[in-house]
C-alpha atoms as a PDB file:
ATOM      1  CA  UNK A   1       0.000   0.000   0.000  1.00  0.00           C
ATOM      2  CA  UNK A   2       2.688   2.681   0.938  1.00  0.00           C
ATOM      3  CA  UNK A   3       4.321   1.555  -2.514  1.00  0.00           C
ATOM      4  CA  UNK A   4       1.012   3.003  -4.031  1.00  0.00           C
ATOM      5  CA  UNK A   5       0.744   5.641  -2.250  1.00  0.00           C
ATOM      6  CA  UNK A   6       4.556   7.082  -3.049  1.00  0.00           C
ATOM      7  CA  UNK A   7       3.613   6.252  -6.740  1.00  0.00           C
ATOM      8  CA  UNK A   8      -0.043   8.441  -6.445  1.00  0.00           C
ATOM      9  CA  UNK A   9       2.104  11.463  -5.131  1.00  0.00           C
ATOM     10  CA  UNK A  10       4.755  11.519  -7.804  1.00  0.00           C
ATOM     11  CA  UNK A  11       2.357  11.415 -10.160  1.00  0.00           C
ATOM     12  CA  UNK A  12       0.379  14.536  -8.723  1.00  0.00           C
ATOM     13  CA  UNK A  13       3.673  16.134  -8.248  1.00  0.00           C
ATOM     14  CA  UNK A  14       4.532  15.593 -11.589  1.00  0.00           C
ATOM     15  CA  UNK A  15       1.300  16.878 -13.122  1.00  0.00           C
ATOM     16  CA  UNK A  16       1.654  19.983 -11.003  1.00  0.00           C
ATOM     17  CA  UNK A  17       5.637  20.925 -11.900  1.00  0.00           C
ATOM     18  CA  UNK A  18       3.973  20.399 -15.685  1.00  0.00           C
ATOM     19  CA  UNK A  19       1.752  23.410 -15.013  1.00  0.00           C
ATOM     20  CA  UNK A  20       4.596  25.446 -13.907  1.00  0.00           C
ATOM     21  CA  UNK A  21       7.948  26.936 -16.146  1.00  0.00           C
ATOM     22  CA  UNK A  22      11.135  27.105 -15.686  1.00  0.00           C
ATOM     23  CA  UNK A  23      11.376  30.677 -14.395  1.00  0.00           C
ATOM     24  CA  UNK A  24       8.528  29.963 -11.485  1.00  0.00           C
ATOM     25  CA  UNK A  25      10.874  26.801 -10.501  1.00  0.00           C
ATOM     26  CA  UNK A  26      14.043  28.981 -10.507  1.00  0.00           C
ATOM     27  CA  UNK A  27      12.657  31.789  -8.553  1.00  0.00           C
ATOM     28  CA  UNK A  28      10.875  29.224  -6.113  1.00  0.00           C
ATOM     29  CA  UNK A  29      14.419  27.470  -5.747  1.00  0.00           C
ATOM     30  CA  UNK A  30      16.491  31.246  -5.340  1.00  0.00           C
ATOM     31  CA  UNK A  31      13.843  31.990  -2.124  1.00  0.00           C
ATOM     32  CA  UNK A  32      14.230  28.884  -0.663  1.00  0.00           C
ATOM     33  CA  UNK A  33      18.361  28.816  -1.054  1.00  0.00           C
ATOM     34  CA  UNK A  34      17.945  25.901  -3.145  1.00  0.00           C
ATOM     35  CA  UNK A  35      20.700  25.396  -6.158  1.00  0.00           C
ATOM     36  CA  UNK A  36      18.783  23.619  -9.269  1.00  0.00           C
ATOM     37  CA  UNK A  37      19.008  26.138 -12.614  1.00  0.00           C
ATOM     38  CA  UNK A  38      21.708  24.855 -15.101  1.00  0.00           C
ATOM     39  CA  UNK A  39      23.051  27.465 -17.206  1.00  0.00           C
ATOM     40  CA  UNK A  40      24.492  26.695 -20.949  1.00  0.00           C
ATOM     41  CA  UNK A  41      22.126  24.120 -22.032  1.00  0.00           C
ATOM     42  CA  UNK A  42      18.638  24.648 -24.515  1.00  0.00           C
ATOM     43  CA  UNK A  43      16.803  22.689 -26.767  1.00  0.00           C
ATOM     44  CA  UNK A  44      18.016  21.820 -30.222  1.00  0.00           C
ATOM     45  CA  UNK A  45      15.310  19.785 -31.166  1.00  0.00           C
ATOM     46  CA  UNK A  46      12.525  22.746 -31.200  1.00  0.00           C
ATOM     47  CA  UNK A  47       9.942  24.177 -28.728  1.00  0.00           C
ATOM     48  CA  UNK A  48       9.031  21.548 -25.614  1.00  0.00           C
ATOM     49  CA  UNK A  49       8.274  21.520 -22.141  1.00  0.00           C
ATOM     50  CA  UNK A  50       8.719  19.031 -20.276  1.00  0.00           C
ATOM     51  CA  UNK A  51       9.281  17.638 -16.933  1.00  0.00           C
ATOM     52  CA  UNK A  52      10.166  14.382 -15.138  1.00  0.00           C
ATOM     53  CA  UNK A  53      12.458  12.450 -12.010  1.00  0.00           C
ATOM     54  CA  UNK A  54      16.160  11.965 -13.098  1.00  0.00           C
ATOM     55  CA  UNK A  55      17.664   9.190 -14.649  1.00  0.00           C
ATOM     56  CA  UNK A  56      21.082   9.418 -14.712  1.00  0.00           C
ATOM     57  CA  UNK A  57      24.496   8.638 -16.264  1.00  0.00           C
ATOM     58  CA  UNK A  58      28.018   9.466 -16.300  1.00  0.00           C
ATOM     59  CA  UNK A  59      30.412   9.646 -18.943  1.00  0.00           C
ATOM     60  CA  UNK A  60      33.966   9.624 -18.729  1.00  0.00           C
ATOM     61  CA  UNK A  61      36.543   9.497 -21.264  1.00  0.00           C
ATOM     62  CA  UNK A  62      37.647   5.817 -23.399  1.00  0.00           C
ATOM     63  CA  UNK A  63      40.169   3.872 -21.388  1.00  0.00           C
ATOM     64  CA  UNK A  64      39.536   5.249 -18.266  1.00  0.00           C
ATOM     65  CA  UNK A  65      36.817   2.072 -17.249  1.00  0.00           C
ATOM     66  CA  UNK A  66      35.857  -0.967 -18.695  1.00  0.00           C
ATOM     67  CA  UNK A  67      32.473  -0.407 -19.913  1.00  0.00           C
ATOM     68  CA  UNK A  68      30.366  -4.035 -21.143  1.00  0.00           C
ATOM     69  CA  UNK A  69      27.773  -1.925 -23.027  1.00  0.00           C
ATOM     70  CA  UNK A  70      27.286   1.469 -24.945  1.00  0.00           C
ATOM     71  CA  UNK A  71      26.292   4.173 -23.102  1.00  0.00           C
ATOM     72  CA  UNK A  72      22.637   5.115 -21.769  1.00  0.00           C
ATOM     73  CA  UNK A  73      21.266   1.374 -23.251  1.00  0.00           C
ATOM     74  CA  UNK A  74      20.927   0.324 -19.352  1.00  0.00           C
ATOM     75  CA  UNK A  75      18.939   3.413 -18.299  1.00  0.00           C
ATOM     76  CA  UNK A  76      16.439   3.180 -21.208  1.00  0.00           C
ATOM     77  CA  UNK A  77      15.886  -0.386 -20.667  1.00  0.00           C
ATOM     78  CA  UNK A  78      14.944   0.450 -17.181  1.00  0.00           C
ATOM     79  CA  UNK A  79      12.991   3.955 -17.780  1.00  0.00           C
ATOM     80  CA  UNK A  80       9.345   5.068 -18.964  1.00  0.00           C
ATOM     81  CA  UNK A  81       6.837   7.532 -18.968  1.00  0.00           C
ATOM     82  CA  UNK A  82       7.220   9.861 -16.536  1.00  0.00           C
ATOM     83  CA  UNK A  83      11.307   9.658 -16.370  1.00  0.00           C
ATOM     84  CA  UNK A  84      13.894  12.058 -17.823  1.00  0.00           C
ATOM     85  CA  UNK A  85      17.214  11.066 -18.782  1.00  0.00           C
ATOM     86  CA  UNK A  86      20.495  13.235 -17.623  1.00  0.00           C
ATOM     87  CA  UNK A  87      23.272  12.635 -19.006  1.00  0.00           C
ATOM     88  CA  UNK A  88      26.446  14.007 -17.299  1.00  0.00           C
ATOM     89  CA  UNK A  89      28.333  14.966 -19.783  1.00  0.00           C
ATOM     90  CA  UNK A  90      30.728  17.248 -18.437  1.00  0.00           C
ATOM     91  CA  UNK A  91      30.609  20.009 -21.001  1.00  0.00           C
ATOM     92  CA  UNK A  92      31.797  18.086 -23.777  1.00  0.00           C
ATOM     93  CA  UNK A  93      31.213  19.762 -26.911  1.00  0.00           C
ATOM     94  CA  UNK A  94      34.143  17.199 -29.336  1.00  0.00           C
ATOM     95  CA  UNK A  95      32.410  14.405 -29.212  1.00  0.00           C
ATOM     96  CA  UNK A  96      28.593  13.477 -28.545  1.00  0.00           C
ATOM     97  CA  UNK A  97      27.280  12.318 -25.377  1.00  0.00           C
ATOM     98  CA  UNK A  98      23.889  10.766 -27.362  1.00  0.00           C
ATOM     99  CA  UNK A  99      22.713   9.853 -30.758  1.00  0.00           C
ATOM    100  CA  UNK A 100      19.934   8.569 -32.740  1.00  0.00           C
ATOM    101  CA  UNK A 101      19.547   5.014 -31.669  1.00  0.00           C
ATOM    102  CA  UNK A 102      19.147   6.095 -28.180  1.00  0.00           C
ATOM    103  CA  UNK A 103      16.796   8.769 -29.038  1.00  0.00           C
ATOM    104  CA  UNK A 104      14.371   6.211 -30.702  1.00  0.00           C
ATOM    105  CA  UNK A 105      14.915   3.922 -27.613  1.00  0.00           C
ATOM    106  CA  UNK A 106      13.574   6.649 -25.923  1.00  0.00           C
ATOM    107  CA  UNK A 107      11.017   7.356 -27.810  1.00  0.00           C
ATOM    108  CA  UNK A 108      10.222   4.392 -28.416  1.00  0.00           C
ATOM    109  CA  UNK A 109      10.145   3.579 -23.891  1.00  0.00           C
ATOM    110  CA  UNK A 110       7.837   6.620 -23.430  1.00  0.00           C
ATOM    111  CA  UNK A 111      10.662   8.352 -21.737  1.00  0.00           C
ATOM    112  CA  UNK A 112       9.879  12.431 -21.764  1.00  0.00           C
ATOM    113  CA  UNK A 113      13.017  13.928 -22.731  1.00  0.00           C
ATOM    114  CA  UNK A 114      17.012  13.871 -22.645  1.00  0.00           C
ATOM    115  CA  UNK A 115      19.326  16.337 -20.838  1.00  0.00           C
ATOM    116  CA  UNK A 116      23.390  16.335 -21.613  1.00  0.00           C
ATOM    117  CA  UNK A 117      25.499  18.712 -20.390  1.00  0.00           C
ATOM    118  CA  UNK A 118      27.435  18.881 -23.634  1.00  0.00           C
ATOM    119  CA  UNK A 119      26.903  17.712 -27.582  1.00  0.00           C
ATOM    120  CA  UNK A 120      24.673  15.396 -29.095  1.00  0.00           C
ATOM    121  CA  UNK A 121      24.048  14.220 -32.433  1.00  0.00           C
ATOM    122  CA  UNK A 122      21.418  13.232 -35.196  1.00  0.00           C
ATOM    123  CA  UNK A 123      19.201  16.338 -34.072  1.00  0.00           C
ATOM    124  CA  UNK A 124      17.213  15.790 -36.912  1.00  0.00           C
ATOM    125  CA  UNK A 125      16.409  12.421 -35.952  1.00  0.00           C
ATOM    126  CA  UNK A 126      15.255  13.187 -32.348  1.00  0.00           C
ATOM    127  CA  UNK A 127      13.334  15.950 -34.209  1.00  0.00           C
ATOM    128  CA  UNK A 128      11.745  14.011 -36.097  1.00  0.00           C
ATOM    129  CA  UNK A 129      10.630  11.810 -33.471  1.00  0.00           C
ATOM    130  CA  UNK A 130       9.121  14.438 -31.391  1.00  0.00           C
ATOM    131  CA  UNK A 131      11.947  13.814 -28.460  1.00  0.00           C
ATOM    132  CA  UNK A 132      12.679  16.528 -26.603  1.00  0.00           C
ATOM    133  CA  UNK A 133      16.478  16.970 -26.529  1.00  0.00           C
ATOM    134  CA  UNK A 134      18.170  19.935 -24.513  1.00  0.00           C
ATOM    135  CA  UNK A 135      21.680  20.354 -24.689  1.00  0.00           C
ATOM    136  CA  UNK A 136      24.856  22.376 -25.401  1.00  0.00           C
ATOM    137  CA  UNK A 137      25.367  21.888 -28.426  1.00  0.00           C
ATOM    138  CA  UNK A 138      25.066  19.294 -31.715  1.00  0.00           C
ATOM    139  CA  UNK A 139      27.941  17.761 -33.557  1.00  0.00           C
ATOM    140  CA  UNK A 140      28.323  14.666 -35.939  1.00  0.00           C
ATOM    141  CA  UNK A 141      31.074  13.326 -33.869  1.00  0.00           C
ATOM    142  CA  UNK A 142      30.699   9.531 -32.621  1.00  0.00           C
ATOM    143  CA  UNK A 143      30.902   8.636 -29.067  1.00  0.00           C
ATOM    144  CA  UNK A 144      32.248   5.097 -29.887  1.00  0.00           C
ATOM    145  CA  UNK A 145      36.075   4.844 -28.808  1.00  0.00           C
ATOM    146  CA  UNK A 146      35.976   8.643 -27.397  1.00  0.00           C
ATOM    147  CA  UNK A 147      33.805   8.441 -24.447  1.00  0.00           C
ATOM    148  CA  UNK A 148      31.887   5.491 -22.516  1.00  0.00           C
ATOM    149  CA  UNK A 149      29.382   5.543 -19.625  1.00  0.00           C
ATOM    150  CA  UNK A 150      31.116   4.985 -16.322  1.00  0.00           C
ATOM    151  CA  UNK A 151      27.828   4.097 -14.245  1.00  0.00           C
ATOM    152  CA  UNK A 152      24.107   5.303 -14.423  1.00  0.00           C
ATOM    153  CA  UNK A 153      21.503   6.090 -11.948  1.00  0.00           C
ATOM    154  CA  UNK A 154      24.176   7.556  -9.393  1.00  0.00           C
ATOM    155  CA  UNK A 155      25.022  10.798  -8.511  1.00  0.00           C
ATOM    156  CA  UNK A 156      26.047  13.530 -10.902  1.00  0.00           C
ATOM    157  CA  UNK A 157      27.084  17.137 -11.444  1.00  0.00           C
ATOM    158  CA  UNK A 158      25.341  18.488 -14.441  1.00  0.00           C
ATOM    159  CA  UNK A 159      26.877  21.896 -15.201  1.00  0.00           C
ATOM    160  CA  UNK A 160      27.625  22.460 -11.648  1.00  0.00           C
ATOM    161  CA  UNK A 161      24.489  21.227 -10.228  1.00  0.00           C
ATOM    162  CA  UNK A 162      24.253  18.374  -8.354  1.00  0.00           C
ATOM    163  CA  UNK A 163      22.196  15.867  -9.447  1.00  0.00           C
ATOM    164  CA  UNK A 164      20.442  12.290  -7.820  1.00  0.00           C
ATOM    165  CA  UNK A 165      18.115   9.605  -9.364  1.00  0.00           C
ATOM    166  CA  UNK A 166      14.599  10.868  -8.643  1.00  0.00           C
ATOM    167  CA  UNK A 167      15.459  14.105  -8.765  1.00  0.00           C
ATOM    168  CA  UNK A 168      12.994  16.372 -10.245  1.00  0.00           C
ATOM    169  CA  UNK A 169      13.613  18.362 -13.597  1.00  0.00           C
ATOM    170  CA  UNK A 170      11.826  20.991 -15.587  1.00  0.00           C
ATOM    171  CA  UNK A 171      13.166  22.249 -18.872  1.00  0.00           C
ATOM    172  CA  UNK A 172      11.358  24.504 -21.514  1.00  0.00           C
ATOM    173  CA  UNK A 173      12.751  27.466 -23.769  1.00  0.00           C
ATOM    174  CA  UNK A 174      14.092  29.749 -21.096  1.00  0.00           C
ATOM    175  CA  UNK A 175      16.431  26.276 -20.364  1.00  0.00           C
ATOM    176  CA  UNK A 176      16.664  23.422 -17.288  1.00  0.00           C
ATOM    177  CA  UNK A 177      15.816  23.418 -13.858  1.00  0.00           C
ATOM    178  CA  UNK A 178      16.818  20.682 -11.212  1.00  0.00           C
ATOM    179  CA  UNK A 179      14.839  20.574  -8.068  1.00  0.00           C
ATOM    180  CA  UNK A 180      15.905  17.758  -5.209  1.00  0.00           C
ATOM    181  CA  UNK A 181      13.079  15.474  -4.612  1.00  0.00           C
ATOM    182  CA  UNK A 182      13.481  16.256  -0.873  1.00  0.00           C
ATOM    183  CA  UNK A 183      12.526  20.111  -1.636  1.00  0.00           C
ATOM    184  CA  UNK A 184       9.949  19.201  -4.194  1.00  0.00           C
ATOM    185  CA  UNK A 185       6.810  19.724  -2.216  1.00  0.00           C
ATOM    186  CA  UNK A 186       8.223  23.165  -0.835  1.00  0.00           C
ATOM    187  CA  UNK A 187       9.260  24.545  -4.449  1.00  0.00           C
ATOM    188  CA  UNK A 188       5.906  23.285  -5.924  1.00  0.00           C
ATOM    189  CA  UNK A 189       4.334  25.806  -2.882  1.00  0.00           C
ATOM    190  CA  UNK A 190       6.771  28.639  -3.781  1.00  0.00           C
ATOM    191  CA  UNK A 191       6.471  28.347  -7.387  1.00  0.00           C
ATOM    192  CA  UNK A 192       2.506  28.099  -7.847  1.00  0.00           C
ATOM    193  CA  UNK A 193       2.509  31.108  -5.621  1.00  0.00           C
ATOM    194  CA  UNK A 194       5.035  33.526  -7.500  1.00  0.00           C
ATOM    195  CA  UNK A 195       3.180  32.381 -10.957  1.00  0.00           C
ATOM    196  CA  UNK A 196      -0.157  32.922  -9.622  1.00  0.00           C
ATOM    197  CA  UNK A 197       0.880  36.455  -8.640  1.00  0.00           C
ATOM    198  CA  UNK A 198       2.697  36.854 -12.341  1.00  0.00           C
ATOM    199  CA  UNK A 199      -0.609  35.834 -13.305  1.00  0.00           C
ATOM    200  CA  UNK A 200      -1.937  39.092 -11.776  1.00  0.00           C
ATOM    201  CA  UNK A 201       0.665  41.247 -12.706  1.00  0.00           C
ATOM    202  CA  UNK A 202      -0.439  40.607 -16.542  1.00  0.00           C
ATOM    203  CA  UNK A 203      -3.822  40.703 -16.132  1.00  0.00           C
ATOM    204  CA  UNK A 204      -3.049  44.325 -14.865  1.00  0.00           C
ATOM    205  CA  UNK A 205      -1.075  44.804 -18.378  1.00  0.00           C
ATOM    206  CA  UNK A 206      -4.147  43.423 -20.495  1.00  0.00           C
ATOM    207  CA  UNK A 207      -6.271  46.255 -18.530  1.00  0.00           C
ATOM    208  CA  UNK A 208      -3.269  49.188 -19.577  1.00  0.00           C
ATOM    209  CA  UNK A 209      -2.388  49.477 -16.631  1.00  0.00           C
ATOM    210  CA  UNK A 210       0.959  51.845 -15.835  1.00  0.00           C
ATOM    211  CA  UNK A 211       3.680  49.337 -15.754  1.00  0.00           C
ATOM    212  CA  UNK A 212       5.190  51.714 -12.902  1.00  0.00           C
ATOM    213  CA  UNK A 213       2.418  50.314 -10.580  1.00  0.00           C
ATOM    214  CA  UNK A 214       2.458  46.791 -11.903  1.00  0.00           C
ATOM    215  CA  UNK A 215       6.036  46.341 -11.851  1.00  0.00           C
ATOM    216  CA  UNK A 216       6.651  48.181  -8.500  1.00  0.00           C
ATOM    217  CA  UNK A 217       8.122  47.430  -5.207  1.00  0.00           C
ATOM    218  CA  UNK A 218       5.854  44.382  -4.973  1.00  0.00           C
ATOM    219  CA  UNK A 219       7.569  42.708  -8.145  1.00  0.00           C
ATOM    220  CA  UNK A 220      11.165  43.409  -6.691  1.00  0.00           C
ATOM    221  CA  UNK A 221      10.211  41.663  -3.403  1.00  0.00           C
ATOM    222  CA  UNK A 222       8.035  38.919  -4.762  1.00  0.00           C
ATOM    223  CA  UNK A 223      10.806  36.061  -3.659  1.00  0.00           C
ATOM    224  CA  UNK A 224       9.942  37.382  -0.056  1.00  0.00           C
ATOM    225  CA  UNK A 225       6.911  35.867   0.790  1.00  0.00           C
ATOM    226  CA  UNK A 226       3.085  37.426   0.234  1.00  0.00           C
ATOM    227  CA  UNK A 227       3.028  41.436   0.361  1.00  0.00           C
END
């Protein structure tokens, strides 16, 4: 039963960090001293939102670990709807940290989206398949004898955020957002409350009012709590 119950409140945690963006996460995270906004990484595979619970992997370079399979095959197999997979990529931007396989592997497991910190490749392909794909960049450089996976669903550092498995992510255009599941249910608080009051703010615009009043000392100390 408590299984069930954990599952039930992802889910509705889930479908409410859907409702939110990026910037409401990020400005929930800055009032609660919470690290989680990754800078240097966007889609290249169009517009998408999305948001999941980290799956993660590490790459290191060729040689330096014996690695039986090619990277990210393990944490597909063992993903689905609902997950997001992070690939720690360290910033590589030489060599590509996924490709177009693995993209229809993930497409094809329901996963919602991918997440390197570095290159990928065959951005058409993931494009084409409707897979949301943020990174730093694309390249047509192979992986194979360059880089390899060293482990996946362990800890990370994704840009200079720390990342777990079941972490929570949000990415859209304005870029990617980590929150720790343990703050999760205080950021989802924060967050619906700053974008209900943006909310306001631009329903004051729609009725012309002076952007003086609707942008004034309320708006610079919105992070503070309700005023």
């Amino acid at each position: 039963m408590s299984q069930d119950v954990d599952v039930v409140e992802m889910r509705d945690r889930l479908s409410r960090l859907r409702e939110l963006d990026t910037c409401a996460v990020s400005d929930a995270l800055d009032a609660l001293g919470v690290p989680g906004a990754v800078l240097g990484l966007h889609s290249v595979t169009g517009r998408h939102r999305m948001a999941g619970r980290a799956v993660t992997i590490d790459l290191v370079e060729a040689g330096q670990v014996d690695s039986p399979r090619h990277l990210g095959t393990a944490a597909i197999d063992a993903s689905g709807a609902g997950d997001v997979i992070v690939v720690a990529h360290h910033g590589r931007q030489r060599v590509a940290g996924w490709g177009g396989v693995l993209s229809a592997g993930a497409r094809q497991a329901g996963i919602e989206g991918v997440i390197v910190d570095g290159a990928v490749r065959d951005v058409d392909e993931a494009t084409d398949l409707g897979l949301p794909v943020f990174a730093a960049a694309g390249v047509p450089v192979t992986a194979r004898g360059r880089v390899v996976e060293r482990a996946w669903n362990v800890p990370v550092d994704v840009a200079g955020v720390a990342v777990s498995p079941g972490d929570y992510v949000v990415a859209d255009g304005s870029g990617v957002v980590f929150v720790p599941a343990a703050d999760i249910d205080a950021v989802l608080v924060k967050a619906t409350d700053i974008s209900a009051k943006e909310r306001a703010m631009v329903a004051k615009v729609r009725e012309a009012r002076p952007m003086v009043e609707v942008m004034g000392a309320d708006y610079e100390n919105l992070l503070k709590g309700d005023r």
